[in-house]
C-alpha atoms as a PDB file:
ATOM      1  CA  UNK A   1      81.947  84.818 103.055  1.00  0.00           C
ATOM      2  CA  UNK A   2      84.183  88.015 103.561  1.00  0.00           C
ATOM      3  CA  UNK A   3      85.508  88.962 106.585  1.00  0.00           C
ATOM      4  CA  UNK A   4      84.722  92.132 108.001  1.00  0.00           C
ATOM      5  CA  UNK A   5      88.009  93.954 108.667  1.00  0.00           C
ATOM      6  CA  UNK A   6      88.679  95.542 112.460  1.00  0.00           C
ATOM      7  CA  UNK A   7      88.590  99.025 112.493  1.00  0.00           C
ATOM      8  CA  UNK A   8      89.321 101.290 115.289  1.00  0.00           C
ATOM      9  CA  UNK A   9      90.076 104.899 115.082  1.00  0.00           C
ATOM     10  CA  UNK A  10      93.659 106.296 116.215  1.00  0.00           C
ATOM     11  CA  UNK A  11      92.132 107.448 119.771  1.00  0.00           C
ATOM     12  CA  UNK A  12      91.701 103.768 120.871  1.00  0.00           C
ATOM     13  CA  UNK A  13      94.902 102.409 119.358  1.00  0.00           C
ATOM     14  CA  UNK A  14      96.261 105.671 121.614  1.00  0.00           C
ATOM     15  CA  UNK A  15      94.675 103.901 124.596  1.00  0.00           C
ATOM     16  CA  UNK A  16      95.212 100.521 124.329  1.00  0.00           C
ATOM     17  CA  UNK A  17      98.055 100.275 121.942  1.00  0.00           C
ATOM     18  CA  UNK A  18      99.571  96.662 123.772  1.00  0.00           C
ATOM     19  CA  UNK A  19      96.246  95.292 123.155  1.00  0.00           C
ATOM     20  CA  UNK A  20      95.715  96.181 119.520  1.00  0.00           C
ATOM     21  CA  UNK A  21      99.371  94.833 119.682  1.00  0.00           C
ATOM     22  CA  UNK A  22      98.304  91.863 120.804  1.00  0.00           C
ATOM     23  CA  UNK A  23      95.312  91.418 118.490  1.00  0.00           C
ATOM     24  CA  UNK A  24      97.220  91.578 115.737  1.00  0.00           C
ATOM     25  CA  UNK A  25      99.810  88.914 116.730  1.00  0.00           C
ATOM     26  CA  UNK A  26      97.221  86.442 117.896  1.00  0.00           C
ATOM     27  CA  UNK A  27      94.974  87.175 115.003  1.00  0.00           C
ATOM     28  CA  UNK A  28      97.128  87.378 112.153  1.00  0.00           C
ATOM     29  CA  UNK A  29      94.816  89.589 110.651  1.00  0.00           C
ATOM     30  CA  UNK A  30      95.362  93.523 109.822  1.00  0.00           C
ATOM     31  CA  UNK A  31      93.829  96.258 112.558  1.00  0.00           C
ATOM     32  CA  UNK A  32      92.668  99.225 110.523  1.00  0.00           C
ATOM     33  CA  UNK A  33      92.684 102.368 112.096  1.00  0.00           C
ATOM     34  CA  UNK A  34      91.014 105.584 111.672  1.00  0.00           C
ATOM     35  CA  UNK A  35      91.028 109.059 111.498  1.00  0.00           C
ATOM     36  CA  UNK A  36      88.426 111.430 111.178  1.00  0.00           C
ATOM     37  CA  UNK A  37      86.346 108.616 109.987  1.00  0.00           C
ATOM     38  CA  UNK A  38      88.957 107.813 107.168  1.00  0.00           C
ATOM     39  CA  UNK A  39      91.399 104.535 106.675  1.00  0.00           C
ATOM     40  CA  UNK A  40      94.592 106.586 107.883  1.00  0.00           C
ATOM     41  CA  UNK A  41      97.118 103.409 108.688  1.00  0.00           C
ATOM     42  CA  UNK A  42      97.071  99.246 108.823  1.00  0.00           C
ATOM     43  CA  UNK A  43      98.802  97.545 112.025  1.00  0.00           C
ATOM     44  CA  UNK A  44     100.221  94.134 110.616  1.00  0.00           C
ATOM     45  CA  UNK A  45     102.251  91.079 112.297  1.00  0.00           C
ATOM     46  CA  UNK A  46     105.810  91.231 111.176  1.00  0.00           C
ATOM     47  CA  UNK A  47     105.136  87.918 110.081  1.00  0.00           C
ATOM     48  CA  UNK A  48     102.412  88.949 108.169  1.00  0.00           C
ATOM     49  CA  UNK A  49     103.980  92.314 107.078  1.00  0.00           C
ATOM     50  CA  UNK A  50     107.297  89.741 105.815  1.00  0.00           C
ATOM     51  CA  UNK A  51     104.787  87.592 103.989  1.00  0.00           C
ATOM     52  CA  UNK A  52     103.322  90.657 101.470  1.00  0.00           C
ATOM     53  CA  UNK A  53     107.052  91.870 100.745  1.00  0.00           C
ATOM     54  CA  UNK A  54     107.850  88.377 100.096  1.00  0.00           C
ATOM     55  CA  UNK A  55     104.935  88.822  97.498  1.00  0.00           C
ATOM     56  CA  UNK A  56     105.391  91.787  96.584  1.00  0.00           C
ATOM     57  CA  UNK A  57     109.267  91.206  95.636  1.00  0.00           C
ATOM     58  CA  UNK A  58     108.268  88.240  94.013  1.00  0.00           C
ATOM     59  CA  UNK A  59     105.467  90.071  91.386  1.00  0.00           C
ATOM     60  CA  UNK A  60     108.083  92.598  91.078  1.00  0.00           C
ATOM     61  CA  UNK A  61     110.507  89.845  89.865  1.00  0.00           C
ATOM     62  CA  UNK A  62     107.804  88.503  87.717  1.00  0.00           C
ATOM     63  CA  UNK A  63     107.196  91.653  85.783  1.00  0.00           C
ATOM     64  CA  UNK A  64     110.502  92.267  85.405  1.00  0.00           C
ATOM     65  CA  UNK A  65     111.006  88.818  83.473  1.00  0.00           C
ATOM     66  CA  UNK A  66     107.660  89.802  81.555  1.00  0.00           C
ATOM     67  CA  UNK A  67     109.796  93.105  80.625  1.00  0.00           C
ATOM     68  CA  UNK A  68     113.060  91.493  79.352  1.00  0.00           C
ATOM     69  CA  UNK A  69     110.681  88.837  77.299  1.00  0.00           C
ATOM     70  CA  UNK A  70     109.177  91.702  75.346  1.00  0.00           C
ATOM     71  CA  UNK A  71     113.027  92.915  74.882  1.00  0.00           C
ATOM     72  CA  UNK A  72     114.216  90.309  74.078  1.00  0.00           C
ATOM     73  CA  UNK A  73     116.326  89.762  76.867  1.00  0.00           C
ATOM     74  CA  UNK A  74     115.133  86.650  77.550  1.00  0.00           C
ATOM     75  CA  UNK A  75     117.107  83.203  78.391  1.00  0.00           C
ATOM     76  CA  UNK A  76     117.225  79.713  77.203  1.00  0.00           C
ATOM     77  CA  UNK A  77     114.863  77.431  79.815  1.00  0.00           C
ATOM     78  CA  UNK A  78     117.316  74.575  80.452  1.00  0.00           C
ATOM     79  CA  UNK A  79     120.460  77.603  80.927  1.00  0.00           C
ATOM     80  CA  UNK A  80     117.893  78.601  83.827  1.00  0.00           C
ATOM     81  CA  UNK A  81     117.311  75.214  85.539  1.00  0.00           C
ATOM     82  CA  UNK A  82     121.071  74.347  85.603  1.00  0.00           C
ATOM     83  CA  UNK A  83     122.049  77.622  87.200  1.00  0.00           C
ATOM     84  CA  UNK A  84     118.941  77.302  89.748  1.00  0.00           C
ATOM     85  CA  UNK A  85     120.397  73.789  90.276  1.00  0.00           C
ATOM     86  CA  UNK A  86     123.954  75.424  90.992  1.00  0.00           C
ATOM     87  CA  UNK A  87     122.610  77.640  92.785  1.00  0.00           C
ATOM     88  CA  UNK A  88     120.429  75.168  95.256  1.00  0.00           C
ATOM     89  CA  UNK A  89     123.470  73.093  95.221  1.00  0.00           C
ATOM     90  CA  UNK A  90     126.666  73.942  94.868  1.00  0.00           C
ATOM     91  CA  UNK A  91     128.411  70.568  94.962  1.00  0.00           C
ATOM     92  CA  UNK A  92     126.946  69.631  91.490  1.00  0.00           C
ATOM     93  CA  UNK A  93     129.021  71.560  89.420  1.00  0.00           C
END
């Protein structure tokens, strides 16, 4: 089942800003508010807000891979794992 997302419109989030605050934080879940009866802004927990960049940098990475493949630009799987390895830990050089 879908949740139904909370919506309030700007004139409450004007009134009670610590609580919506609040909601968010405890909820972990996005407060949509309105204005004029349209979607004008998302409040998000940093935590949650840190999560989607997280993701988002991540796809971003991905499709830039998926753009050097096509290229060409591509590199040699086991040339990957040993730098990640070097990487993750330094004293194996």
């Amino acid at each position: 089942m879908t949740k139904v997302p909370y919506i309030i419109p700007v004139t409450d989030l004007r009134q009670n800003a610590a609580g919506v605050i609040r909601r968010v934080r405890d909820s972990k879940e996005p407060v949509y508010i309105t204005q004029r009866g349209r979607t004008a802004a998302v409040v998000l927990s940093v935590e949650e807000f840190q999560r989607a960049e997280e993701g988002r940098a991540i796809l971003e990475a991905l499709a830039r891979g998926e753009k050097d493949i096509r290229a060409g630009r591509g590199r040699d799987l086991d040339e990957v794992l040993g730098r990640a390895a070097e990487i993750l830990d330094p004293s194996s050089k």
